[in-house]
N, C-alpha and C. Protein backbone atom coordinates (compact mmCIF):
# COMPACT_ATOMS: atom_id res chain seq x y z
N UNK A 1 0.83 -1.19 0.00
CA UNK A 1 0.00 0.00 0.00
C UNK A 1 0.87 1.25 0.00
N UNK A 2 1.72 1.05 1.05
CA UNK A 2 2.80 2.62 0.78
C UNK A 2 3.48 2.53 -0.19
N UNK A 3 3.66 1.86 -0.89
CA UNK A 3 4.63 1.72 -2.04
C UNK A 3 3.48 2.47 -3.12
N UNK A 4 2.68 2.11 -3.52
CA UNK A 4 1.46 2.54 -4.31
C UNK A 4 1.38 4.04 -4.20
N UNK A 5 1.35 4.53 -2.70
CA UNK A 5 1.11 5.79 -2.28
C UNK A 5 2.27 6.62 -3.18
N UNK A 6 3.09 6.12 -2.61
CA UNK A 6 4.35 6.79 -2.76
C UNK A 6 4.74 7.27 -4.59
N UNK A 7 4.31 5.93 -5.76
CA UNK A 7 4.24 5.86 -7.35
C UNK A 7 3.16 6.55 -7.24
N UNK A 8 2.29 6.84 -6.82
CA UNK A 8 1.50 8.24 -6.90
C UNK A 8 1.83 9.34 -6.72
N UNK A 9 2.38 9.66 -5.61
CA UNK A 9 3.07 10.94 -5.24
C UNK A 9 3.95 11.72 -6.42
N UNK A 10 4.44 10.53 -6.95
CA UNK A 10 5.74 10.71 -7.86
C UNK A 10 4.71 11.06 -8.98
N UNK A 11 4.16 10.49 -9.38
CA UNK A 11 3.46 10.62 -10.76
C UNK A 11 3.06 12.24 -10.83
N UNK A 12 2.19 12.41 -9.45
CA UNK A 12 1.83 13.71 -9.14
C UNK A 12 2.39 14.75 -9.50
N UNK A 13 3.62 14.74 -8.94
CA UNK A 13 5.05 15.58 -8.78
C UNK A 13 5.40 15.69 -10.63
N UNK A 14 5.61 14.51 -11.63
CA UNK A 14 5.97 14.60 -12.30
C UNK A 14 4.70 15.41 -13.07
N UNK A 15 3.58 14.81 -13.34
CA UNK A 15 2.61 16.06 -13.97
C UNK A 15 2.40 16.93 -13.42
N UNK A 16 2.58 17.80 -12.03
CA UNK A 16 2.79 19.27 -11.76
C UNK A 16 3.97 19.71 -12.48
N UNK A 17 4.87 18.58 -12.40
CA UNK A 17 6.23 19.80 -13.06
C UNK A 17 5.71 20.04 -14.93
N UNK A 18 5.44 19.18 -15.09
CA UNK A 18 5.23 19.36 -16.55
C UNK A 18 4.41 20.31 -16.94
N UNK A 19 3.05 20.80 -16.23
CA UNK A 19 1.70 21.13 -16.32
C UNK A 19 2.44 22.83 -16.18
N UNK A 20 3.36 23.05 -14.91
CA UNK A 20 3.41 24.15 -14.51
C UNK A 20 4.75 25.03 -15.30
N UNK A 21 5.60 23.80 -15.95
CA UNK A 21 6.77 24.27 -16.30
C UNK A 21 5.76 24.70 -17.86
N UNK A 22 5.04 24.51 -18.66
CA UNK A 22 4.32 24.66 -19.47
C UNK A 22 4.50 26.43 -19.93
N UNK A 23 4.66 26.91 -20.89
CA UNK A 23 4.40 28.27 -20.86
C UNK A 23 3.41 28.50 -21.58
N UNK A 24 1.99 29.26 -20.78
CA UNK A 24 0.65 29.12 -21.29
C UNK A 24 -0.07 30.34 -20.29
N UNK A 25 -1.09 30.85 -20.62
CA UNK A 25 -1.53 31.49 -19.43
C UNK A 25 -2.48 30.71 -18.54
N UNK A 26 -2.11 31.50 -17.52
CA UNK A 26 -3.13 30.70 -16.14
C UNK A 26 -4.85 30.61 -16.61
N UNK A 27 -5.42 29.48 -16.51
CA UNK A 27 -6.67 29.24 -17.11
C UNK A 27 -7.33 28.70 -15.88
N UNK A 28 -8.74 28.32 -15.88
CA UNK A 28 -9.30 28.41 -14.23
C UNK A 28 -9.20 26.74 -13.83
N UNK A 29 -8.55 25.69 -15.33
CA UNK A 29 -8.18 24.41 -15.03
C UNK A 29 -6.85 24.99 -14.10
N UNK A 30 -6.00 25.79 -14.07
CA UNK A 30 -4.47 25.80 -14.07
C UNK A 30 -5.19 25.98 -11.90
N UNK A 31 -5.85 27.40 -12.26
CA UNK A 31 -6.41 27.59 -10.47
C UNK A 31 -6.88 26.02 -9.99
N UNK A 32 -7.81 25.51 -10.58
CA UNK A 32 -8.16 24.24 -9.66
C UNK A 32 -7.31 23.01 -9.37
N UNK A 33 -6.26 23.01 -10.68
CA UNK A 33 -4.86 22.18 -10.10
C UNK A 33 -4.33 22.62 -9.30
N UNK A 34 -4.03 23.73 -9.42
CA UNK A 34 -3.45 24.55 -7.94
C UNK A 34 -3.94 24.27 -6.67
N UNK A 35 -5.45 24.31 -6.48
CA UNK A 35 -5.98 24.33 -4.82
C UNK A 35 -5.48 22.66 -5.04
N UNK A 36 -5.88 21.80 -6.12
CA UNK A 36 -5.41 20.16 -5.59
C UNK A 36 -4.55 20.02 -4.95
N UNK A 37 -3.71 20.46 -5.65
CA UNK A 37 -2.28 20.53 -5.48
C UNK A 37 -2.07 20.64 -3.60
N UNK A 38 -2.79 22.23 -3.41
CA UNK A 38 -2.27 22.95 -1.86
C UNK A 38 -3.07 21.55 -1.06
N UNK A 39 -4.61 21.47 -1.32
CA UNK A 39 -4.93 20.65 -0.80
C UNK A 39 -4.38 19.17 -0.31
N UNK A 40 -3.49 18.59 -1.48
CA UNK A 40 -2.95 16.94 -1.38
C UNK A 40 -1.78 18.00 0.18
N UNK A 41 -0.87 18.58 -0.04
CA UNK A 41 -0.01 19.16 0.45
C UNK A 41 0.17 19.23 1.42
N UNK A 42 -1.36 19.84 2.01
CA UNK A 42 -2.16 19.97 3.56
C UNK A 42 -2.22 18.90 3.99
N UNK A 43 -2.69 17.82 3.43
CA UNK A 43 -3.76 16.37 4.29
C UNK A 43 -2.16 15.71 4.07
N UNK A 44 -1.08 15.49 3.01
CA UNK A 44 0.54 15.16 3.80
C UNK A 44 0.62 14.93 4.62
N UNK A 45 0.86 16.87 4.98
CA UNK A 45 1.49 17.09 6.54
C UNK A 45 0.78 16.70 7.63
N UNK A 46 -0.53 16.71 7.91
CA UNK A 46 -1.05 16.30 8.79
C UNK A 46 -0.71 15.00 9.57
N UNK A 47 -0.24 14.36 8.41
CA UNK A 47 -0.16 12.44 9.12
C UNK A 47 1.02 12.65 10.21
């Protein structure tokens, strides 16, 4: 199961970098990846 977690995390990480390294303007998909994003970030740290 943590192993799973973890090839997620990564996957994550790798389509934020791609999504954000992108040069495009901010569109209201780009804002709602964003709160995902803060959101996954938040519920992390908590554990």
């Amino acid at each position: 199961m943590l192993r799973m977690e973890i090839a997620l995390i990564l996957v994550l990480a790798f389509v934020a970098y791609i999504y954000f390294s992108a040069e495009k303007k901010y569109t209201r998909l780009h804002r709602i990846f964003s709160v995902l994003l803060a959101n996954r970030r938040q519920i992390d740290s908590k554990k």
